[in-house]
N, C-alpha and C. Protein backbone atom coordinates (compact mmCIF):
# COMPACT_ATOMS: atom_id res chain seq x y z
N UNK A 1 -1.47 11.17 20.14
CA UNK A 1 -1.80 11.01 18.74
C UNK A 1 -0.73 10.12 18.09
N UNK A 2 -1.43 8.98 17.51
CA UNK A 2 -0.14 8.02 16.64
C UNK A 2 0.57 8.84 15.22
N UNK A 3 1.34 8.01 15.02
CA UNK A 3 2.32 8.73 13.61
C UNK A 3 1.29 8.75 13.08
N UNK A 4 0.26 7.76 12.32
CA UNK A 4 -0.28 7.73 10.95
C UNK A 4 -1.21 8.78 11.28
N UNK A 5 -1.77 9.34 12.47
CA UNK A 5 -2.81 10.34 12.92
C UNK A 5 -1.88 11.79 12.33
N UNK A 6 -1.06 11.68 12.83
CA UNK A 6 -0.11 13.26 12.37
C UNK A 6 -0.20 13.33 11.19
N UNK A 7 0.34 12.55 10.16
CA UNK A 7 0.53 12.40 8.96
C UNK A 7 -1.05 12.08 7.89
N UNK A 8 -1.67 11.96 8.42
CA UNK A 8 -2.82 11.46 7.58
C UNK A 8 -3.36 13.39 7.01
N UNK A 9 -3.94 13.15 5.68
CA UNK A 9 -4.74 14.39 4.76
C UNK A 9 -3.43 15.45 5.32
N UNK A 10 -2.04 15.00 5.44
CA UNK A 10 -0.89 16.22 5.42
C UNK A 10 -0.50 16.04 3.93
N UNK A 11 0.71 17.25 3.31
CA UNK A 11 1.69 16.88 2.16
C UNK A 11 2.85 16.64 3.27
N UNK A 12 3.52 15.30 3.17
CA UNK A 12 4.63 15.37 3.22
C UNK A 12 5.92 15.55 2.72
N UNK A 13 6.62 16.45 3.42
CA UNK A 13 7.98 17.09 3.01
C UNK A 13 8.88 16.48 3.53
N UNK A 14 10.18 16.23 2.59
CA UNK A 14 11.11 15.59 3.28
C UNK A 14 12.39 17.17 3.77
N UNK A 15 12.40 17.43 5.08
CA UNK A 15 13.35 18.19 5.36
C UNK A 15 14.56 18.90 4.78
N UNK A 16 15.60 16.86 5.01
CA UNK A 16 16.52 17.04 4.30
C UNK A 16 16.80 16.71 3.03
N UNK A 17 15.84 16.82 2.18
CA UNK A 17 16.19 16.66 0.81
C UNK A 17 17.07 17.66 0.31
N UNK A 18 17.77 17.35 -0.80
CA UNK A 18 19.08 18.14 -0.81
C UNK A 18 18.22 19.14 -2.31
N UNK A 19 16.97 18.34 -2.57
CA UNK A 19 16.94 18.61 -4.39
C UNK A 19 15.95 20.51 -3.75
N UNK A 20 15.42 20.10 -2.63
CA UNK A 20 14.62 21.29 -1.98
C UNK A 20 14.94 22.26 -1.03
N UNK A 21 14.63 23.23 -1.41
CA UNK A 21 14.67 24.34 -0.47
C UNK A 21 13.60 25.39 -0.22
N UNK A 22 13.37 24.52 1.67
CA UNK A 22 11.96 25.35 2.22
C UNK A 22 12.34 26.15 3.75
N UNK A 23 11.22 27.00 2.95
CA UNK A 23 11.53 28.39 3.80
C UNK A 23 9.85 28.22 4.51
N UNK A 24 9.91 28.18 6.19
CA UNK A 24 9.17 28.28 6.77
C UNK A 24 8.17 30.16 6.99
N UNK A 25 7.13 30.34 6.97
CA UNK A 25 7.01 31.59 6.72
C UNK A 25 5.74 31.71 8.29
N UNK A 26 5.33 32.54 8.84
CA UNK A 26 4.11 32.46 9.73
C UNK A 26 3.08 30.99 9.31
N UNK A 27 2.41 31.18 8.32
CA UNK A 27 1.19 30.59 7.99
C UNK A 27 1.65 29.75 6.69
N UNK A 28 2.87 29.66 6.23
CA UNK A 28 3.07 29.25 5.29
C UNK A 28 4.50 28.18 4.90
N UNK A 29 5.10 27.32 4.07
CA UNK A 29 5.71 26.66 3.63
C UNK A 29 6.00 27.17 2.38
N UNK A 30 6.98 27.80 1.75
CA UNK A 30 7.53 27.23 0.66
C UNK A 30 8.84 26.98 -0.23
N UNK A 31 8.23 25.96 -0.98
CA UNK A 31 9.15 24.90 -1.79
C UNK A 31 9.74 25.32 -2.97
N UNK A 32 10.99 25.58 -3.12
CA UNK A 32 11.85 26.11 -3.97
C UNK A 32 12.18 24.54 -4.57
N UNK A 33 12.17 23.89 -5.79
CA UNK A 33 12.47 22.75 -6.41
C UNK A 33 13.68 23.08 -7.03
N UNK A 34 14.66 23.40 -6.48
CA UNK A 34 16.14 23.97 -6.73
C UNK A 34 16.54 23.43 -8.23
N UNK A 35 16.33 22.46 -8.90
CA UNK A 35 16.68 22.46 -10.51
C UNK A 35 15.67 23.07 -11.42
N UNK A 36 14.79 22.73 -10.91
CA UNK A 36 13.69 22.80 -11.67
C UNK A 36 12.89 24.59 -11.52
N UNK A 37 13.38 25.46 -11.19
CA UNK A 37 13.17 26.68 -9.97
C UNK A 37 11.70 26.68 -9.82
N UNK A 38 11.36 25.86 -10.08
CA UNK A 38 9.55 25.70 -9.38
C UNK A 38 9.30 26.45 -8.31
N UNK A 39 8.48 26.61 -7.54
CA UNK A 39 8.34 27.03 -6.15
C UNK A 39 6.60 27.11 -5.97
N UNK A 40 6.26 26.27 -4.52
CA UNK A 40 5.33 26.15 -4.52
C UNK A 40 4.68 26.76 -2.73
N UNK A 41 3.35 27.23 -2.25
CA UNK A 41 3.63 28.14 -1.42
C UNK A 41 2.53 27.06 -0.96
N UNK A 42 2.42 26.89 0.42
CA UNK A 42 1.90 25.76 0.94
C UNK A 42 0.96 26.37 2.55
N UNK A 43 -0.22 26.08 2.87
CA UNK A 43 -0.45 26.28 3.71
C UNK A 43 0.25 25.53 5.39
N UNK A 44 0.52 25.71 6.35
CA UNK A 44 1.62 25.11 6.93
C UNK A 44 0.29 24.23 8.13
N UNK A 45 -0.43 24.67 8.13
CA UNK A 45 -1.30 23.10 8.55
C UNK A 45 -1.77 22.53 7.76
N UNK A 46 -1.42 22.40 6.21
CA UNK A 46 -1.66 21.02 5.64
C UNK A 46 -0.43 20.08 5.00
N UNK A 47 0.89 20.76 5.53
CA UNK A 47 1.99 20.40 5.76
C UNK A 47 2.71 19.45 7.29
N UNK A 48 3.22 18.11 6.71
CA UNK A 48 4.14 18.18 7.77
C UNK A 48 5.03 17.58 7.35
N UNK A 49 6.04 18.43 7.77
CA UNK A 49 7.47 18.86 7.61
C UNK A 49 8.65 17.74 8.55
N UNK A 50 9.19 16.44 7.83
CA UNK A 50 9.51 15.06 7.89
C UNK A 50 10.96 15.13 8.14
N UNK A 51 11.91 15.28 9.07
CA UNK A 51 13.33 14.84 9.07
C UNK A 51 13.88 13.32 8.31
N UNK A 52 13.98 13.92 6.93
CA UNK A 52 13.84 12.78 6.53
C UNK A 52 14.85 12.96 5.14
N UNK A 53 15.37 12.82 4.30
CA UNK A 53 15.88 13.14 3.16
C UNK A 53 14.97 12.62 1.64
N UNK A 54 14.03 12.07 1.90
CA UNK A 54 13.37 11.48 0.75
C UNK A 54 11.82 11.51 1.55
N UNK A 55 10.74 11.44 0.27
CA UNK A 55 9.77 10.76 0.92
C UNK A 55 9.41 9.79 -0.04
N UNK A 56 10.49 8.55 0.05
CA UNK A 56 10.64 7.28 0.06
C UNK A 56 9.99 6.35 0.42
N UNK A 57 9.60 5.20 -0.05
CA UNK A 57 8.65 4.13 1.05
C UNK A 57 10.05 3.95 1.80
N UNK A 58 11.33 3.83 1.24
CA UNK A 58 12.40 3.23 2.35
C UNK A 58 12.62 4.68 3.49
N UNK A 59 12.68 5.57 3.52
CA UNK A 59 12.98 6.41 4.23
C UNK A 59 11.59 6.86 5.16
N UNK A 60 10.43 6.32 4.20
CA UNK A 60 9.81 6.77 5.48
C UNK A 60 8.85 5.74 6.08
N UNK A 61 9.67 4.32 5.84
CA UNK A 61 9.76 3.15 6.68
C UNK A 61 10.21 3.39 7.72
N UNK A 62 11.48 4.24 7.89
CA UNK A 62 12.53 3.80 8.71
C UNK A 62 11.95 4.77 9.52
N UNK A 63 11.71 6.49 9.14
CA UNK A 63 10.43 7.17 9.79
C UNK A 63 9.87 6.68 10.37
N UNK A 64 8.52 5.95 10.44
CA UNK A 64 7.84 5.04 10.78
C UNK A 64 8.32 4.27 12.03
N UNK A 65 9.37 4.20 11.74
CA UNK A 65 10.10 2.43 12.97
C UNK A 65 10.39 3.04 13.90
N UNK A 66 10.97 4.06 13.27
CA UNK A 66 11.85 4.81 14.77
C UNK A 66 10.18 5.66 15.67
N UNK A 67 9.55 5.77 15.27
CA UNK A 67 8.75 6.62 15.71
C UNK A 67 8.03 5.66 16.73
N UNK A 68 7.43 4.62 15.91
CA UNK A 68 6.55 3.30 16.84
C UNK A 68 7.73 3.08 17.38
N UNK A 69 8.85 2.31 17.46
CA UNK A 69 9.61 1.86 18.13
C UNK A 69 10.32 3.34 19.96
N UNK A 70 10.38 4.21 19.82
CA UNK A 70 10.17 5.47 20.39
C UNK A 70 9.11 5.30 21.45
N UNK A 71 7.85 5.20 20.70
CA UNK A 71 6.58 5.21 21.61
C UNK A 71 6.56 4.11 22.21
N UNK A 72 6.36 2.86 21.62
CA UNK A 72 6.41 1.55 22.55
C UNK A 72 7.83 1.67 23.80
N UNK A 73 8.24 2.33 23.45
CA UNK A 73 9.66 2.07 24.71
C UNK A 73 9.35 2.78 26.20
N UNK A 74 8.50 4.30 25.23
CA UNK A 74 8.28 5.39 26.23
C UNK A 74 7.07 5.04 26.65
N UNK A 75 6.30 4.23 26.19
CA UNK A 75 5.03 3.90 27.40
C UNK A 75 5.16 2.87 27.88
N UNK A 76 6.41 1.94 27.87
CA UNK A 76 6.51 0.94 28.51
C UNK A 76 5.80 -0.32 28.47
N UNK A 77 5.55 -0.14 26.73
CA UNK A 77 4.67 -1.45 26.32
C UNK A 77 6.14 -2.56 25.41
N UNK A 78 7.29 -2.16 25.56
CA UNK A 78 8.47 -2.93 25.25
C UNK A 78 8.66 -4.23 25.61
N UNK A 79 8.08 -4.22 26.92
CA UNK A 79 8.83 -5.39 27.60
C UNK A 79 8.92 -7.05 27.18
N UNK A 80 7.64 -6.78 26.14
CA UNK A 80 7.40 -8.39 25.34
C UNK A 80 7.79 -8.46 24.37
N UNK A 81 8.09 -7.39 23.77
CA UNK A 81 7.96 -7.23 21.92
C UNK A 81 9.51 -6.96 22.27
N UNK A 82 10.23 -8.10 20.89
CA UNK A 82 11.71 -8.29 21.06
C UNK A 82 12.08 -7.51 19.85
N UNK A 83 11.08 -7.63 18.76
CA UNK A 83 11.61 -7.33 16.90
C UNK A 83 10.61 -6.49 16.35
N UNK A 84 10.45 -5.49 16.20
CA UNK A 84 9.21 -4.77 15.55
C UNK A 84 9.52 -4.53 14.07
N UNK A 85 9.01 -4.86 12.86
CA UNK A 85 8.94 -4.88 11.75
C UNK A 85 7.86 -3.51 10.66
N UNK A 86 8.38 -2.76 9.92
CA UNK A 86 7.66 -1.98 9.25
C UNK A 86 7.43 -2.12 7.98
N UNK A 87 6.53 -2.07 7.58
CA UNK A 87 6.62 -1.98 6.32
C UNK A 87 5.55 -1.02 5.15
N UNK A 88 6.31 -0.44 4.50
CA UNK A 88 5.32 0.98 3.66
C UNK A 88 5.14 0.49 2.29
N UNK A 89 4.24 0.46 1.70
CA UNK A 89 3.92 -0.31 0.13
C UNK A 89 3.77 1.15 -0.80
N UNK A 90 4.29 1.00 -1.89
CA UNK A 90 4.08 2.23 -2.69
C UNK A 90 3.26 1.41 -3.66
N UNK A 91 2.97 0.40 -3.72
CA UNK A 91 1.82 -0.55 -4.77
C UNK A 91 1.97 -1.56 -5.17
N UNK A 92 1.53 -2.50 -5.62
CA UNK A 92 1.64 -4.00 -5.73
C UNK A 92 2.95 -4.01 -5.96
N UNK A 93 3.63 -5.20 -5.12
CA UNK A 93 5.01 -5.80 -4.90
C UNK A 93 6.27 -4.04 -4.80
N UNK A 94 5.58 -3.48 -4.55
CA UNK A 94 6.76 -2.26 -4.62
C UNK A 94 6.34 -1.63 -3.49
N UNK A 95 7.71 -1.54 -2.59
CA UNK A 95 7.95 -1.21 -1.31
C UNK A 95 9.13 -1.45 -0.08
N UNK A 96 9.09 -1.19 0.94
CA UNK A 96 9.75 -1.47 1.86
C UNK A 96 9.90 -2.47 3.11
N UNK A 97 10.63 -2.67 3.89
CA UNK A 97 10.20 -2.84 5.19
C UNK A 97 11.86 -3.01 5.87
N UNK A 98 11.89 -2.30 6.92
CA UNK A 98 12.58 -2.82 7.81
C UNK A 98 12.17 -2.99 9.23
N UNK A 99 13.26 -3.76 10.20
CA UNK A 99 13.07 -3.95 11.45
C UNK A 99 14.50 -3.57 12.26
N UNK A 100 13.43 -3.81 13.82
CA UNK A 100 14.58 -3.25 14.65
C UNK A 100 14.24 -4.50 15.69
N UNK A 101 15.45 -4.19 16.43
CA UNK A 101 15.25 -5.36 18.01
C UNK A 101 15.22 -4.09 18.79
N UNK A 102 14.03 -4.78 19.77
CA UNK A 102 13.80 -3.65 21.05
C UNK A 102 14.37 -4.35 22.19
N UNK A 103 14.87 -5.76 21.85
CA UNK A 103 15.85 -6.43 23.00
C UNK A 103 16.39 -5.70 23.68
């Protein structure tokens, strides 16, 4: 299954966000919004839960890169592709992209 397959009709959570605090439960997720003391109780398969500190177009570009860049190495489709490039749009002209060398 590709990244965008995992992630597609999920909420994504960023892990390490510092502003949140989530408590994994059996069947459940929830989100303590630590200033704000919000707290929200989440079903945990319509969650997925992102090592990530933001859910950023830049942070979860870089998400993204490392993940394709990961898979292309481990199936051994590397061998041509020197520079792989990402890029996440949050909406006209606003967004991200970075790259990596798989040299």
């Amino acid at each position: 299954m590709g990244v965008c397959d995992q992630l597609d009709h999920r909420i994504l959570l960023a892990r390490d966000d510092p502003r949140l605090k989530i408590t994994e439960d059996e069947d459940y997720y929830t989100v303590e919004l630590i200033k704000s003391c919000k707290h929200y109780v989440l079903p945990s398969d319509d969650v997925k839960l992102l090592p990530i500190p933001s859910v950023s177009a830049e942070d979860l570009c870089t998400y993204f890169l490392n993940e394709i860049s990961t898979a292309i190495r481990n199936n051994g489709f590397a061998d041509n592709i020197t520079t792989l490039h990402v890029r996440v749009d949050e909406g006209i002209g606003q967004g991200a992209g970075c790259d990596i060398s798989l040299a």
